[in-house]
Structures are given as structure tokens and as C-alpha cells.
PDB file of N, CA and C in Angstrom:
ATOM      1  N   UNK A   1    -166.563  40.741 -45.807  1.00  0.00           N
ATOM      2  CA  UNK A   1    -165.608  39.648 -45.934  1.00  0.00           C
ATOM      3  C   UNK A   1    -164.635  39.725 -44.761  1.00  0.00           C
ATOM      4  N   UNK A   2    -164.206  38.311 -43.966  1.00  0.00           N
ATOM      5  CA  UNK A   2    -163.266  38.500 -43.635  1.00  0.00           C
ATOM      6  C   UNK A   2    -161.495  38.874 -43.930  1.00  0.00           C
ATOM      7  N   UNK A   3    -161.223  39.400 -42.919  1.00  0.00           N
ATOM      8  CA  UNK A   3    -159.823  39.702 -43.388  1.00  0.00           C
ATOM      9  C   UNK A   3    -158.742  38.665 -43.799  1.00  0.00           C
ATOM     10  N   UNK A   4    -157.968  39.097 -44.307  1.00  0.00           N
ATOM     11  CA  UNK A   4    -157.247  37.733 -45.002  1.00  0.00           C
ATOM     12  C   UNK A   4    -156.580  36.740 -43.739  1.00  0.00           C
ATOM     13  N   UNK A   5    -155.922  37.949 -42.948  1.00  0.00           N
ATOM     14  CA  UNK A   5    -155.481  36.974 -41.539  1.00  0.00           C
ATOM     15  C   UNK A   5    -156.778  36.285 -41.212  1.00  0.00           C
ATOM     16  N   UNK A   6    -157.745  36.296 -41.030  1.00  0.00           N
ATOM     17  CA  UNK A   6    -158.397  35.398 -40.769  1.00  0.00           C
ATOM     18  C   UNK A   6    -159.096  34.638 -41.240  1.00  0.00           C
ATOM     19  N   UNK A   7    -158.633  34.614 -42.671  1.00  0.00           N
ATOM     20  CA  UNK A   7    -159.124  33.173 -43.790  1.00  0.00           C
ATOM     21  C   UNK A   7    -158.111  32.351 -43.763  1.00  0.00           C
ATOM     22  N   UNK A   8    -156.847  32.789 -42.980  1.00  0.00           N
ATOM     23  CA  UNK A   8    -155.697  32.208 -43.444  1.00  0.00           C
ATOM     24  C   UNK A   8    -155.821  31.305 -41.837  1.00  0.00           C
ATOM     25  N   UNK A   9    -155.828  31.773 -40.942  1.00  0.00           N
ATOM     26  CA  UNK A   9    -156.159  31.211 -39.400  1.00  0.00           C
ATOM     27  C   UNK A   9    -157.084  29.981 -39.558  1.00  0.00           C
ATOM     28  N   UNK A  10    -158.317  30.403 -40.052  1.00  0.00           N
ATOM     29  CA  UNK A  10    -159.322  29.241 -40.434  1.00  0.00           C
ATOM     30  C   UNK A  10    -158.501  27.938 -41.327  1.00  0.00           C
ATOM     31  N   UNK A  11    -158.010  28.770 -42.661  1.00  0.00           N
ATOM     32  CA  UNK A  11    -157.615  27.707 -43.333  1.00  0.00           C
ATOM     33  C   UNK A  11    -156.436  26.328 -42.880  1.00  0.00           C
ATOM     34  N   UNK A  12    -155.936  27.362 -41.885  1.00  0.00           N
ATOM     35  CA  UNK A  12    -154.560  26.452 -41.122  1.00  0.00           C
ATOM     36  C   UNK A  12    -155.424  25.221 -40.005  1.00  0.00           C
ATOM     37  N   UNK A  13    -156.351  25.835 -39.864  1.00  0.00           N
ATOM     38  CA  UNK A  13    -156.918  24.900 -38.772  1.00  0.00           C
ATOM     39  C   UNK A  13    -157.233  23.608 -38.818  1.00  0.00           C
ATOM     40  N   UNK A  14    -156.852  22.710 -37.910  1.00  0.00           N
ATOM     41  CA  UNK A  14    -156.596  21.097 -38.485  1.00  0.00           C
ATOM     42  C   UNK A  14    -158.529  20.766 -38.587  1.00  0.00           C
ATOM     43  N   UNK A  15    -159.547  21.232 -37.611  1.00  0.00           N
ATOM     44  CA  UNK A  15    -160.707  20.672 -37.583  1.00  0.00           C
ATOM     45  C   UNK A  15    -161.026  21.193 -38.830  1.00  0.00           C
ATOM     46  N   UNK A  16    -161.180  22.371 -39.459  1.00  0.00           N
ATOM     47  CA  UNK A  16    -161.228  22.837 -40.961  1.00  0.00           C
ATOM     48  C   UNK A  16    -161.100  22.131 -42.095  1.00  0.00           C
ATOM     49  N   UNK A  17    -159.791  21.865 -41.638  1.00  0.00           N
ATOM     50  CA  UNK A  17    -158.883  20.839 -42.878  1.00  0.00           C
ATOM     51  C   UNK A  17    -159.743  19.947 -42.931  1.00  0.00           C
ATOM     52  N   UNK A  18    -160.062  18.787 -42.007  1.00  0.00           N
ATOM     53  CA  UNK A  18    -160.686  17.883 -41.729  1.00  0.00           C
ATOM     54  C   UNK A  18    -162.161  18.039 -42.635  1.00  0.00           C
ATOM     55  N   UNK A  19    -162.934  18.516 -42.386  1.00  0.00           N
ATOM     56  CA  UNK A  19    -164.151  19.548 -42.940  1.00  0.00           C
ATOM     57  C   UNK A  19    -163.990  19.353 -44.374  1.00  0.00           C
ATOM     58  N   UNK A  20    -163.116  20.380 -44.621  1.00  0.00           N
ATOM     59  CA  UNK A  20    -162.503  19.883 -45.998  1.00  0.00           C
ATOM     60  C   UNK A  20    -162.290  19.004 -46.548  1.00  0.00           C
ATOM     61  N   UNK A  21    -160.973  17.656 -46.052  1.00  0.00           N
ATOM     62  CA  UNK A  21    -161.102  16.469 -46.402  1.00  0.00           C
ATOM     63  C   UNK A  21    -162.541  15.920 -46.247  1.00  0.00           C
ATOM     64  N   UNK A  22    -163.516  15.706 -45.747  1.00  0.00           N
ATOM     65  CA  UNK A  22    -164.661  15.046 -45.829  1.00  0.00           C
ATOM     66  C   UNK A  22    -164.932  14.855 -46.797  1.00  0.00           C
ATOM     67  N   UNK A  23    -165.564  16.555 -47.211  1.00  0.00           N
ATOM     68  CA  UNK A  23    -166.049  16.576 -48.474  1.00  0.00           C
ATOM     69  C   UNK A  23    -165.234  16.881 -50.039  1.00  0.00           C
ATOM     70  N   UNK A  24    -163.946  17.002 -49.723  1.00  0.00           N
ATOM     71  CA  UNK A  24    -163.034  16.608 -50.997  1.00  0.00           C
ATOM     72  C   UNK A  24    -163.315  14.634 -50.902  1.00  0.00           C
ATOM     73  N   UNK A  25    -163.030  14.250 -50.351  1.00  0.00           N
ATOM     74  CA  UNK A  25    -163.681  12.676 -50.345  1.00  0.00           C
ATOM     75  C   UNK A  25    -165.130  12.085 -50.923  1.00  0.00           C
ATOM     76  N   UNK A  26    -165.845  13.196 -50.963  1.00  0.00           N
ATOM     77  CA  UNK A  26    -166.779  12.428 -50.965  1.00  0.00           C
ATOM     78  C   UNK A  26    -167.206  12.789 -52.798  1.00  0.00           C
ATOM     79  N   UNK A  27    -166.662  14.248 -53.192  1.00  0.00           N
ATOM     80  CA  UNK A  27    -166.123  14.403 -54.959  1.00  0.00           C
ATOM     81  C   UNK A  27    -165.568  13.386 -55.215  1.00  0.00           C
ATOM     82  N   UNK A  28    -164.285  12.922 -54.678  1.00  0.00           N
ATOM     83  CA  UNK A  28    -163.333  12.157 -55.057  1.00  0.00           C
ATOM     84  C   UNK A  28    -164.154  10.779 -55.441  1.00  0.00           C
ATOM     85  N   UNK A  29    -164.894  10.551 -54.057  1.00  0.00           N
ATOM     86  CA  UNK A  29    -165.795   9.133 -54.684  1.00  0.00           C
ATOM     87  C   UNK A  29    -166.338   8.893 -56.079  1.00  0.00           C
ATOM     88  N   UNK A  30    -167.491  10.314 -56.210  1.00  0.00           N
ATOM     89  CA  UNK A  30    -168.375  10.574 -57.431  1.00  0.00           C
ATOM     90  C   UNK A  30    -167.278  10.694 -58.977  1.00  0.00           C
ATOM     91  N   UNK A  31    -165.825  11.115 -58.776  1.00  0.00           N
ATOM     92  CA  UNK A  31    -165.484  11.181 -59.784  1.00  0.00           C
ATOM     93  C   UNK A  31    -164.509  10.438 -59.737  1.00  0.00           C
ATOM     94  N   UNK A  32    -164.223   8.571 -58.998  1.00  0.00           N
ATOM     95  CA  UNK A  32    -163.725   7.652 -59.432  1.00  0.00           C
ATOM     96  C   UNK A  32    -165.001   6.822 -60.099  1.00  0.00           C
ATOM     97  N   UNK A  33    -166.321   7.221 -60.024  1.00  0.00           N
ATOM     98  CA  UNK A  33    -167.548   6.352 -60.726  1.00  0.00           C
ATOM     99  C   UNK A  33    -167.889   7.297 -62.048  1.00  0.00           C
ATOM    100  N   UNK A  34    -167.445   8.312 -62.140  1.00  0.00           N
ATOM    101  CA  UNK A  34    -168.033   9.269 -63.619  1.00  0.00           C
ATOM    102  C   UNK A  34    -167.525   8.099 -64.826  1.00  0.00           C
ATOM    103  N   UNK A  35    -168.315   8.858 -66.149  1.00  0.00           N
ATOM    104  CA  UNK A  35    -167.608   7.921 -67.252  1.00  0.00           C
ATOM    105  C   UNK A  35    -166.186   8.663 -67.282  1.00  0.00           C
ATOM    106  N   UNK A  36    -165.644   7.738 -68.455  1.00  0.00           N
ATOM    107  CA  UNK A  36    -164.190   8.111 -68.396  1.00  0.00           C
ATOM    108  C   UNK A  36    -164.318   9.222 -69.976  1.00  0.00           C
ATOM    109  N   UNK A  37    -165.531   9.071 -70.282  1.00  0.00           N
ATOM    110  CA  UNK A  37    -165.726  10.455 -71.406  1.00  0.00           C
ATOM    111  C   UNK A  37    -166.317  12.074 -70.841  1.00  0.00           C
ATOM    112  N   UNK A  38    -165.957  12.031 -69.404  1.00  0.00           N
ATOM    113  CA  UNK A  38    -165.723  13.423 -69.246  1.00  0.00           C
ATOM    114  C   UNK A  38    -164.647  13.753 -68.856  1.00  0.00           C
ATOM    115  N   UNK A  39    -164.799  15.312 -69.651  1.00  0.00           N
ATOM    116  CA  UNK A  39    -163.995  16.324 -69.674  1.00  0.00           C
ATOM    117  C   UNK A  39    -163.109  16.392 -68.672  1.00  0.00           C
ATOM    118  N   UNK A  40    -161.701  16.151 -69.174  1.00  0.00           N
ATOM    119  CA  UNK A  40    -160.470  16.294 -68.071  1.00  0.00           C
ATOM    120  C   UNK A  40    -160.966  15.016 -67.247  1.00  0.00           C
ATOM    121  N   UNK A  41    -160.871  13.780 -67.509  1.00  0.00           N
ATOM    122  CA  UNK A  41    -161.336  12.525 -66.277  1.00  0.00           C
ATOM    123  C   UNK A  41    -160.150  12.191 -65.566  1.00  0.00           C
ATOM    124  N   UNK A  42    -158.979  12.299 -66.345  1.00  0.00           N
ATOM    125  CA  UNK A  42    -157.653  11.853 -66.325  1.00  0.00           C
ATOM    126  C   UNK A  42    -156.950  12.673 -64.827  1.00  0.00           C
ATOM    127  N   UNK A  43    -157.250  13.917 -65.072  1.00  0.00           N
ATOM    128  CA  UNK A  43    -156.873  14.746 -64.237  1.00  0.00           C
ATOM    129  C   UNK A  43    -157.549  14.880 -63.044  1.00  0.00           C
ATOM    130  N   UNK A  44    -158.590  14.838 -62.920  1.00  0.00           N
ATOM    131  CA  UNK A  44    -160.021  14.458 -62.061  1.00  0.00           C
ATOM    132  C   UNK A  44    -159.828  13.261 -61.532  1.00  0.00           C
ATOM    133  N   UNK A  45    -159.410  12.498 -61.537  1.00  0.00           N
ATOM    134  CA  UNK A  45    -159.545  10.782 -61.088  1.00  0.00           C
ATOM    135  C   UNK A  45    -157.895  10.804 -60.649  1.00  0.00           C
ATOM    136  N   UNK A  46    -156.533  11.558 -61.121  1.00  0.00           N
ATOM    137  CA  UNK A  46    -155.764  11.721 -60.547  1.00  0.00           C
ATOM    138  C   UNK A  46    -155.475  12.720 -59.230  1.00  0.00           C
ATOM    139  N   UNK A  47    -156.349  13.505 -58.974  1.00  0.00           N
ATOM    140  CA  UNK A  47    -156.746  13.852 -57.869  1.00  0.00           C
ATOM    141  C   UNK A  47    -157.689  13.458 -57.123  1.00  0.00           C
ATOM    142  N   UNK A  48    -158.395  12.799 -57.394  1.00  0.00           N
ATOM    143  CA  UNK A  48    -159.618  11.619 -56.506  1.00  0.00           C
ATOM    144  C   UNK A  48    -158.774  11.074 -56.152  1.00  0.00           C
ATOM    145  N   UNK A  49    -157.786  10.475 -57.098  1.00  0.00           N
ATOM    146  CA  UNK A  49    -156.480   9.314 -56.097  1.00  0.00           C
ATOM    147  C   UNK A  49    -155.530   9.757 -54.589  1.00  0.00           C
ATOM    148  N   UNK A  50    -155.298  11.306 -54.805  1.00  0.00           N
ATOM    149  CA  UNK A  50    -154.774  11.803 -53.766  1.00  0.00           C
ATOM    150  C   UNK A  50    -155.255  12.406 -52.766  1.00  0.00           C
ATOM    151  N   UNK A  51    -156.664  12.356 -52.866  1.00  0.00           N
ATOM    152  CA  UNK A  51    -157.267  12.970 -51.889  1.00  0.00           C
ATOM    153  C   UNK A  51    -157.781  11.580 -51.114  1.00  0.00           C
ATOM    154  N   UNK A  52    -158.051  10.573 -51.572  1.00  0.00           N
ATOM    155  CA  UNK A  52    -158.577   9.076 -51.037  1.00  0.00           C
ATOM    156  C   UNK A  52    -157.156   8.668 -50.485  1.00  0.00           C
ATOM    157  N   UNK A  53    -156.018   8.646 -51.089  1.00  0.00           N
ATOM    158  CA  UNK A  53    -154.708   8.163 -50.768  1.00  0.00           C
ATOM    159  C   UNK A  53    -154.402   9.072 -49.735  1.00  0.00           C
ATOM    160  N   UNK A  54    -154.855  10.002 -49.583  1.00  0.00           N
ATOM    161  CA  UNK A  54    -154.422  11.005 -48.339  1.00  0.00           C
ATOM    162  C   UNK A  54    -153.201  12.198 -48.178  1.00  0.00           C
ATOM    163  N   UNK A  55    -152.675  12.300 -49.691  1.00  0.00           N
ATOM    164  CA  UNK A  55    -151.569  12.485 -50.383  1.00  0.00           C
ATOM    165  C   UNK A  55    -151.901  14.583 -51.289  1.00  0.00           C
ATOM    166  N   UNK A  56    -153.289  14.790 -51.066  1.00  0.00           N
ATOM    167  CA  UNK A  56    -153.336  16.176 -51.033  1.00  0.00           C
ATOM    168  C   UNK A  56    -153.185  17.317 -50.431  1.00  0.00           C
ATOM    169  N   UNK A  57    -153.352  17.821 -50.888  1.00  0.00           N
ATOM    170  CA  UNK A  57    -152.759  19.419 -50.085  1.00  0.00           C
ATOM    171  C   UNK A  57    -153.967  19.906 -49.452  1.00  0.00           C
ATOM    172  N   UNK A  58    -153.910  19.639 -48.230  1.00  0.00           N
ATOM    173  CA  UNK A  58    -155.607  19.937 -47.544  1.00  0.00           C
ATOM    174  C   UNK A  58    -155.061  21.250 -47.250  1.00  0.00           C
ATOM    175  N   UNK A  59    -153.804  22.232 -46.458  1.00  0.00           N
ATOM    176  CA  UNK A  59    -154.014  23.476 -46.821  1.00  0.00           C
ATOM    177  C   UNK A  59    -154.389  24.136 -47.867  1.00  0.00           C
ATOM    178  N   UNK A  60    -153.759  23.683 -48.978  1.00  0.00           N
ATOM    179  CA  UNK A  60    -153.998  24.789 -50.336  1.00  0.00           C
ATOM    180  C   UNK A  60    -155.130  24.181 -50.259  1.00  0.00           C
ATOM    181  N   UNK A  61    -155.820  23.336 -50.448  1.00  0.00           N
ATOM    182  CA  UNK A  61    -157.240  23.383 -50.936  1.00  0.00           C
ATOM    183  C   UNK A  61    -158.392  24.298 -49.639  1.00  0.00           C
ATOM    184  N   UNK A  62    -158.184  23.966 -48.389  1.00  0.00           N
ATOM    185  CA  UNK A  62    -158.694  25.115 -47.193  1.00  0.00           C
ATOM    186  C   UNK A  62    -158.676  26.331 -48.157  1.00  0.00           C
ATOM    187  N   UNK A  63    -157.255  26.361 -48.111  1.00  0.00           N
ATOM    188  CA  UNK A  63    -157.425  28.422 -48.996  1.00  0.00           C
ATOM    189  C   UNK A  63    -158.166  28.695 -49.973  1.00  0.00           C
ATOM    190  N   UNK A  64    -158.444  27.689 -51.109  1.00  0.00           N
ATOM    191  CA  UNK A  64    -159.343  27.606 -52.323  1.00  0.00           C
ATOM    192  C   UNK A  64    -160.396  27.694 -52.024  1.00  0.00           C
ATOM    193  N   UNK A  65    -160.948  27.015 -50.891  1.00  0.00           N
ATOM    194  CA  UNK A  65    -162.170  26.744 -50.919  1.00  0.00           C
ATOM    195  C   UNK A  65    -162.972  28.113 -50.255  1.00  0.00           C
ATOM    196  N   UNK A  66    -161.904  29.013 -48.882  1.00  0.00           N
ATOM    197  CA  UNK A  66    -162.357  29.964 -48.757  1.00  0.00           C
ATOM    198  C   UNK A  66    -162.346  31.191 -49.772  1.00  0.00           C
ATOM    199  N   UNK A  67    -161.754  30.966 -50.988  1.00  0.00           N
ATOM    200  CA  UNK A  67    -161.874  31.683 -51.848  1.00  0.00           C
ATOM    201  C   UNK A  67    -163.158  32.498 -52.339  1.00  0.00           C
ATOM    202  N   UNK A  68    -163.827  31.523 -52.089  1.00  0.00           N
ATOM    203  CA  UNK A  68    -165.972  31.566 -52.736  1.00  0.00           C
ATOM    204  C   UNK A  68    -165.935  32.781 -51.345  1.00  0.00           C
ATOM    205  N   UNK A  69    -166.699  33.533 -52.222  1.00  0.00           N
ATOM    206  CA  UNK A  69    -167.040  35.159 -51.385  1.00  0.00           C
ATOM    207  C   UNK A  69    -168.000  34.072 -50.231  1.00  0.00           C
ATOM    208  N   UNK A  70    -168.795  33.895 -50.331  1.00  0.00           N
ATOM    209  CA  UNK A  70    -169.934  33.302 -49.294  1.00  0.00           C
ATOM    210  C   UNK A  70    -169.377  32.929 -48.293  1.00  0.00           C
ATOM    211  N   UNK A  71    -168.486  31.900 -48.557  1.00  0.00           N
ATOM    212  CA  UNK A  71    -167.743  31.545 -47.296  1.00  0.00           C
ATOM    213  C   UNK A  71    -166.628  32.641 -46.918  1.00  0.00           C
ATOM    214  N   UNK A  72    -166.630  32.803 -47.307  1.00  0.00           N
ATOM    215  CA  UNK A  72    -165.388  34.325 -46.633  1.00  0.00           C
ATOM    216  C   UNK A  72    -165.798  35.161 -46.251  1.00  0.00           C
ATOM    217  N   UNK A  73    -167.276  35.590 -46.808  1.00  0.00           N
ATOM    218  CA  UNK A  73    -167.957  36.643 -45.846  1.00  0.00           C
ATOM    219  C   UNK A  73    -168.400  36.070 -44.268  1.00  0.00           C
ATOM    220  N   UNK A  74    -168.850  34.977 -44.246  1.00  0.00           N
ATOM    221  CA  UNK A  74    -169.123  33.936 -43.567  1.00  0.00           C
ATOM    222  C   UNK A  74    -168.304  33.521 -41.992  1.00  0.00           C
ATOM    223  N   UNK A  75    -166.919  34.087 -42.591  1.00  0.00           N
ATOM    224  CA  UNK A  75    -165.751  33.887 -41.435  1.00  0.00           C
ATOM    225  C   UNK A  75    -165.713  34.461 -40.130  1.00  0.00           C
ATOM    226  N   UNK A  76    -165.999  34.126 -39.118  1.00  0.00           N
ATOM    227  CA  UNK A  76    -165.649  34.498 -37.855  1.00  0.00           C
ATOM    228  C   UNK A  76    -165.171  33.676 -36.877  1.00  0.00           C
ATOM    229  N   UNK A  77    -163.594  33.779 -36.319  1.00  0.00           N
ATOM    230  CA  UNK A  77    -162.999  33.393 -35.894  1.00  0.00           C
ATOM    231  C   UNK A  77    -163.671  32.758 -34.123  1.00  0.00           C
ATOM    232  N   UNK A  78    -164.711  33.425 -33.975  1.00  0.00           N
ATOM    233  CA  UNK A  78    -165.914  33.496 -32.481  1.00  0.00           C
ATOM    234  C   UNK A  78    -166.253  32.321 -32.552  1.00  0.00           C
ATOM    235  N   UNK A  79    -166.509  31.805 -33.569  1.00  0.00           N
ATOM    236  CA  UNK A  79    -167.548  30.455 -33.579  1.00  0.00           C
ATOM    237  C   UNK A  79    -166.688  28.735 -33.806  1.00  0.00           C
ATOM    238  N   UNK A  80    -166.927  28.176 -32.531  1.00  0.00           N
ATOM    239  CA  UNK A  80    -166.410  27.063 -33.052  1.00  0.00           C
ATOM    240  C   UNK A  80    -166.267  26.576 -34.636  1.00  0.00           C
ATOM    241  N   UNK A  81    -167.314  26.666 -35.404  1.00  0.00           N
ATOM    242  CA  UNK A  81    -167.041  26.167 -37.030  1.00  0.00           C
ATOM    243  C   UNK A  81    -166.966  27.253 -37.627  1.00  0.00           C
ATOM    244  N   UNK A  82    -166.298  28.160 -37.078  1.00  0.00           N
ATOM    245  CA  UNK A  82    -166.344  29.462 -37.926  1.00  0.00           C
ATOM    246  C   UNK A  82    -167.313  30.185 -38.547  1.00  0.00           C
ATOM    247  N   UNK A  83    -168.244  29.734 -38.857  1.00  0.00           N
ATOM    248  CA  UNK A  83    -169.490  30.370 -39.412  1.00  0.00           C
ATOM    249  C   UNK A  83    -169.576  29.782 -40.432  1.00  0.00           C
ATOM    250  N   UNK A  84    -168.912  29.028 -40.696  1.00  0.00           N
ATOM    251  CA  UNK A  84    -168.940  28.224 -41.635  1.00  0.00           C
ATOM    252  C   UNK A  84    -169.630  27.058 -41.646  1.00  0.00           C
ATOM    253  N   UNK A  85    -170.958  26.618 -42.137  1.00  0.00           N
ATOM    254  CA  UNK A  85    -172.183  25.352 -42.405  1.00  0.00           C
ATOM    255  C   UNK A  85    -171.556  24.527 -42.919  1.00  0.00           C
ATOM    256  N   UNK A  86    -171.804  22.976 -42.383  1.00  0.00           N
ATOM    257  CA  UNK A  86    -171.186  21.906 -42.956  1.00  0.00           C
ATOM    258  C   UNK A  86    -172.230  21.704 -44.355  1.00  0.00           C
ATOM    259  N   UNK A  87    -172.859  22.354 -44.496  1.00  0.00           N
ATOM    260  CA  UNK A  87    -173.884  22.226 -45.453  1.00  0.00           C
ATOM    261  C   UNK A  87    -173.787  23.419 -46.731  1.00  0.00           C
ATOM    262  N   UNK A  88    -172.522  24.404 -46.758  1.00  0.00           N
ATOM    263  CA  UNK A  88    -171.940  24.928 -47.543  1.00  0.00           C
ATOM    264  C   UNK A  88    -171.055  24.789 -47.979  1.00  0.00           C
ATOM    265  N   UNK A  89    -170.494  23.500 -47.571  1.00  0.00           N
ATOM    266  CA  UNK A  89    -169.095  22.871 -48.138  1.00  0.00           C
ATOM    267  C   UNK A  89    -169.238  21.889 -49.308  1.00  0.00           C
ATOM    268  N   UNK A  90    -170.207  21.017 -49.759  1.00  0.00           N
ATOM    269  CA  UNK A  90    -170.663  20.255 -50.691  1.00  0.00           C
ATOM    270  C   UNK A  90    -170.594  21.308 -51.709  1.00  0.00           C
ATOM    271  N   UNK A  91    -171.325  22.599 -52.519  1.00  0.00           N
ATOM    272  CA  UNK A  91    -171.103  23.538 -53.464  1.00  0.00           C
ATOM    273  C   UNK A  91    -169.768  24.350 -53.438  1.00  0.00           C
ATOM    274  N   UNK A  92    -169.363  24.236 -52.589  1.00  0.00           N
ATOM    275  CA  UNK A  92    -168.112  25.321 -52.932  1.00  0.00           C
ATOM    276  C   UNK A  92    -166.896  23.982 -53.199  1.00  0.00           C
ATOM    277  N   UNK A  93    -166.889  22.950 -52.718  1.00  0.00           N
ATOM    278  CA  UNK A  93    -165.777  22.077 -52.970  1.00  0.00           C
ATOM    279  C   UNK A  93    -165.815  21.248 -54.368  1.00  0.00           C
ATOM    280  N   UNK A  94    -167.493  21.001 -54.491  1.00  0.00           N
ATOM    281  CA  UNK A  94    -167.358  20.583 -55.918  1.00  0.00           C
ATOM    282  C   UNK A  94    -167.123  21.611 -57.049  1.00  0.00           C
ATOM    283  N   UNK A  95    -167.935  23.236 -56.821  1.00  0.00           N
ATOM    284  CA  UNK A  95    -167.143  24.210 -57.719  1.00  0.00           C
ATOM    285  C   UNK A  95    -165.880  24.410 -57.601  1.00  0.00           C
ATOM    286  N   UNK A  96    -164.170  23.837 -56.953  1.00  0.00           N
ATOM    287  CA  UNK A  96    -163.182  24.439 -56.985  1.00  0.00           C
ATOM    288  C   UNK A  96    -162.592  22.917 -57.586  1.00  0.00           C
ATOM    289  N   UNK A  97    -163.020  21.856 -57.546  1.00  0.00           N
ATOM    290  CA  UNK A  97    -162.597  20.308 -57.905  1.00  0.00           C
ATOM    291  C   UNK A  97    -161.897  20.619 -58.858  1.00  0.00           C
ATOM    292  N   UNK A  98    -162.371  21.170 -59.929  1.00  0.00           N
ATOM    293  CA  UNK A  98    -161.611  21.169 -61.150  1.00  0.00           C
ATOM    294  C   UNK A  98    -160.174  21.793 -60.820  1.00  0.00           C
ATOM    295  N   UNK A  99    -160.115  23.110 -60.823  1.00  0.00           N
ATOM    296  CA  UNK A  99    -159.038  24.021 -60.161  1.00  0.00           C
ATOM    297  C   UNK A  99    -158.188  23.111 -59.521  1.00  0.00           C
ATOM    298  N   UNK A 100    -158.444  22.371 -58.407  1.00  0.00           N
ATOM    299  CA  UNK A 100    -157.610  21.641 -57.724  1.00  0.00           C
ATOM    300  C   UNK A 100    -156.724  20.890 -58.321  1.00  0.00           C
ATOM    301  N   UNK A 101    -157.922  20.318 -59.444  1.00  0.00           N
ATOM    302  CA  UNK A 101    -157.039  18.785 -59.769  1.00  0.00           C
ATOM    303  C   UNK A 101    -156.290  19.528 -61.106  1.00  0.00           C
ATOM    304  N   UNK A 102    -156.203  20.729 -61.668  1.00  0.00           N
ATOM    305  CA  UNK A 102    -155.314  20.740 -62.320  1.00  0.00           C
ATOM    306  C   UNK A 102    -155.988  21.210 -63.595  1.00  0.00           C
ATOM    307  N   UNK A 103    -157.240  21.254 -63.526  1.00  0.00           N
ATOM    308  CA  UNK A 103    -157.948  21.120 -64.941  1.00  0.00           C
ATOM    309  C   UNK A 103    -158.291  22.588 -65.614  1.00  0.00           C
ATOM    310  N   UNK A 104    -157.650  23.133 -66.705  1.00  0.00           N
ATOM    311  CA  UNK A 104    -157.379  24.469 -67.479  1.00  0.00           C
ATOM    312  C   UNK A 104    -158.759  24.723 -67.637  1.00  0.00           C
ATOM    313  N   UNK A 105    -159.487  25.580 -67.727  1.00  0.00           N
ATOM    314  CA  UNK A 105    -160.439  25.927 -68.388  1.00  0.00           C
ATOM    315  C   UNK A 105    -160.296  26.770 -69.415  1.00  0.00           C
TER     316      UNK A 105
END
């Protein structure tokens, strides 16, 4: 795993963030179309609103998302995208959605 200074370097990083917003956007889409009979929708669709409105916390969510061991083992500051696959961001952002938007388990 990388060291925390350098999950925290990554996470600050505006092209990262960006990365991030993509694919928090593209949850956000799928769960302004879910029914409104799932679990926590209220809370889920009030964070779809702020991540489409532009109004979320793209740091704290960066830090969440490097949370998932995979991507944190993953980290090296060497590589333009960090080592990080735009194609490992779809599973780790829809596993932290809930967390984000608020939702207790």
C-alpha cells in the first residue's frame, strides 16, 4: 500500500478529482432513474443532486474512494494516472456511493 502522504497527494490532485467526478456522475445518473422503492433513495438521489449540481465534496470523496485497498496498493506518484485504471473507478465508486451520500448501514 501506498503511504498515506501519498494517497493524500493523489487525492488533492485536480486531474484525480476530475476522474472521480466522472464517475461519481455517471452513479449519480443511474440513481436519479432507480425506483424510488430502494433502500435509502432519498438520500441517494440527494447526493446524485450534488454531485450533477457540482455542489460535492470531490476531495472527501478522492479520499474515500482511495480507501479500497486495490487502489491504494495501486498508488504511485511516477505515473501520470497514478496507477490508477480508469477502468477501476466504476467498482470502487459505486461500492463507496452509499457512504457518501449518507446512507447508515
Amino acid at each position: 500500500m501506498a503511504s498515506h502522504a501519498s494517497i493524500m497527494t493523489v487525492a488533492r490532485n485536480a486531474t484525480f478529482q476530475d476522474r472521480v467526478r466522472y464517475q461519481l456522475t455517471v452513479a449519480a445518473v443511474a440513481v436519479m432513474v432507480e425506483s424510488n422503492a430502494t433502500a435509502s433513495h432519498a438520500l441517494r438521489v440527494a447526493y446524485a443532486n450534488a454531485v450533477i449540481g457540482g455542489t460535492a465534496d470531490l476531495l472527501g470523496a478522492a479520499v474515500v474512494v482511495l480507501t479500497n485497498s486495490t487502489l491504494a496498493a495501486a498508488v504511485t506518484l511516477a505515473q501520470a494516472d497514478f496507477g490508477i485504471a480508469d477502468s477501476d473507478l466504476p467498482f470502487v465508486v459505486n461500492s463507496v456511493f452509499n457512504a457518501l451520500a449518507g446512507v447508515a448501514t
